[in-house]
Protein backbone atom coordinates (compact mmCIF):
# COMPACT_ATOMS: atom_id res chain seq x y z
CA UNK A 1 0.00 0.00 0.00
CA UNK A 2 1.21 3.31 -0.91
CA UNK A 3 1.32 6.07 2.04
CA UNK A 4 1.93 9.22 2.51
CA UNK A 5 3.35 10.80 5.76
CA UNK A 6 3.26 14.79 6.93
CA UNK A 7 7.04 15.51 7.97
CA UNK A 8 9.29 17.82 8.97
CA UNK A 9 12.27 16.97 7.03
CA UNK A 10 13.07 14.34 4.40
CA UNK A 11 13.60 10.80 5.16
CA UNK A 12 12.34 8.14 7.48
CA UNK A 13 13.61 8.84 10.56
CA UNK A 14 11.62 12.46 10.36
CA UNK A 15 9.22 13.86 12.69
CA UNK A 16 5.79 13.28 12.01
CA UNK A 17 4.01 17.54 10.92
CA UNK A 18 0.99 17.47 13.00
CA UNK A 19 -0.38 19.48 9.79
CA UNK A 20 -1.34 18.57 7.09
CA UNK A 21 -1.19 20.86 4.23
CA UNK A 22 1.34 22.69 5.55
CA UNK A 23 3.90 20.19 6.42
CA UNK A 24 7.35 20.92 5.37
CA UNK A 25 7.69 17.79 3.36
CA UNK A 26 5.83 14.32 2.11
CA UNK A 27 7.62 11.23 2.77
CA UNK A 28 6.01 8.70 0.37
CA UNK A 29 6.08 5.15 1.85
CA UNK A 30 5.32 1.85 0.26
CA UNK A 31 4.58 -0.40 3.12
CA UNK A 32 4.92 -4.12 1.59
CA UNK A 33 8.61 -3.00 0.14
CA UNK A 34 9.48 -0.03 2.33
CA UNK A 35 10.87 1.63 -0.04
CA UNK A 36 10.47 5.70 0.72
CA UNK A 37 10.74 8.67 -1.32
CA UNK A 38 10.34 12.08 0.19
CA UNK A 39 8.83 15.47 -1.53
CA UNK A 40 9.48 18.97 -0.49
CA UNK A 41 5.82 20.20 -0.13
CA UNK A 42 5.57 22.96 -2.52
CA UNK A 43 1.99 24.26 -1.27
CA UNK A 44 3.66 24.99 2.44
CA UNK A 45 3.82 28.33 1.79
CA UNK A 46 0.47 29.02 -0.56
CA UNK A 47 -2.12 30.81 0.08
CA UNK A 48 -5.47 29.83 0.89
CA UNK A 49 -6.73 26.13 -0.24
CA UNK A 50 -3.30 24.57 0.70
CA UNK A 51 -5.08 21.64 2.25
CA UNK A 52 -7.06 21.21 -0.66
CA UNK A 53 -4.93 21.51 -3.42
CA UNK A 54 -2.21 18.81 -1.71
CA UNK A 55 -4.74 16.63 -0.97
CA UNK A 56 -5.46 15.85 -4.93
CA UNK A 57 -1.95 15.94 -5.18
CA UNK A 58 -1.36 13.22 -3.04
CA UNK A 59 -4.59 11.36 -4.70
CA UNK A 60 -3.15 12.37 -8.38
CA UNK A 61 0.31 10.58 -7.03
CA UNK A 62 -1.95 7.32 -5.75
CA UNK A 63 -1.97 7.47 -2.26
CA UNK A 64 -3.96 4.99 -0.51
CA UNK A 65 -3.38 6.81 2.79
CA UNK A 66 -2.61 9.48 4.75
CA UNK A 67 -0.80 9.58 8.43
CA UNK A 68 -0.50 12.84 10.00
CA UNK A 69 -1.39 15.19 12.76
CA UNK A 70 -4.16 16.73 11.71
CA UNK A 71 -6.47 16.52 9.02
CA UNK A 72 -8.76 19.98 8.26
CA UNK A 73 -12.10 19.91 7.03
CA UNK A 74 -11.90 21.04 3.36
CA UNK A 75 -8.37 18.53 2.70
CA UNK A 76 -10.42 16.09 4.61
CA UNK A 77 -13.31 15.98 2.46
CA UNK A 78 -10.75 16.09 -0.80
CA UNK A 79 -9.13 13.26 0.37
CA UNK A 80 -12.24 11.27 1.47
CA UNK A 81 -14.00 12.05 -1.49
CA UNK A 82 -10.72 10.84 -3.97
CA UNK A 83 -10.78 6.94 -1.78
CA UNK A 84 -8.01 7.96 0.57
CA UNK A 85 -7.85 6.93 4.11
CA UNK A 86 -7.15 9.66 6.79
CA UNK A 87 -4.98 8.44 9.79
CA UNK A 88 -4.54 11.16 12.07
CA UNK A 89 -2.97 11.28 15.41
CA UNK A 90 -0.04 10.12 14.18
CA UNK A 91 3.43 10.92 16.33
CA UNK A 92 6.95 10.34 16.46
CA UNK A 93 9.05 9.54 13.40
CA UNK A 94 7.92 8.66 10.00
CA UNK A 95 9.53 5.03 10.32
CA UNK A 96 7.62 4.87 13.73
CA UNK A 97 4.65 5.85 12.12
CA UNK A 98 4.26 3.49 9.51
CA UNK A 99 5.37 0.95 12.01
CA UNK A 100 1.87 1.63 13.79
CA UNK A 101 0.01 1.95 10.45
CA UNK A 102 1.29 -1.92 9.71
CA UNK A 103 0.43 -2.66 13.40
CA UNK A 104 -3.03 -2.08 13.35
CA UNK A 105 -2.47 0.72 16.23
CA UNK A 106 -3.48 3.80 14.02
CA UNK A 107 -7.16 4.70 13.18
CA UNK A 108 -8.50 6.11 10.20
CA UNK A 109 -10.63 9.28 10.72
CA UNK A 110 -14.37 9.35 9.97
CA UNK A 111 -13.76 13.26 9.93
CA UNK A 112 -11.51 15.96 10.40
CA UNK A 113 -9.38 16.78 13.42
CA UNK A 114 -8.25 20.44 13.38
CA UNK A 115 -10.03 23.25 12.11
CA UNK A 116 -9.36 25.19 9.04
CA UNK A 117 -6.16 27.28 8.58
CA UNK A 118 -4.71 25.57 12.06
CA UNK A 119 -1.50 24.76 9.71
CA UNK A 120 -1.57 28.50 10.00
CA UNK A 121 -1.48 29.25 13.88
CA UNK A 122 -5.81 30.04 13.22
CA UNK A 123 -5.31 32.59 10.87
């Protein structure tokens, strides 16, 4: 399955972004191989619709899922809406994470978890 994890920096051993659209980078994870890529998020520093326009991004690149933070309501809805899973709550490295996505021990979302713009301190 091919995921996609919110980080701070390139590469597996990462911190997880608790945001979403604004995360620094995209660490792109297949989990039967492990093989990773990561992707400087280009949107970080858009304007509005960030959350939006990176989650068809991510669904244009064939994600399967996301783990994150925090998921806001318009990037939720893009993501739900395109088949992809939503797995917030997600801490601690990228490796880490994906080690509880295998496990079982991360949820998927039936909704979002932050409010719009909180990528953006509320703004």
């Amino acid at each position: 399955m091919k995921v996609a994890v919110s980080a701070t920096g390139p590469g597996i051993d990462a911190a997880v972004d608790e945001r979403f659209g604004r995360c620094s980078y995209f660490q792109f994870v297949d989990t039967e191989t492990m093989v990773s890529e990561a992707t400087a998020n280009a949107a970080a520093e858009s304007g509005s619709g960030v959350g939006v326009q990176v989650a068809q991004m991510l669904a244009d690149r064939g994600v399967e899922a996301v783990l994150t933070g925090n998921c806001g309501p318009k990037a939720f809805a893009t993501l739900n809406a395109a088949g992809v899973k939503v797995y917030a709550g997600a801490t601690g490295t990228v490796a880490q994470a994906v080690a509880a996505f295998k496990n079982g021990e991360l949820a998927t979302t039936d909704g979002p978890t932050g409010p719009a713009h909180h990528g953006m301190g509320g703004r």
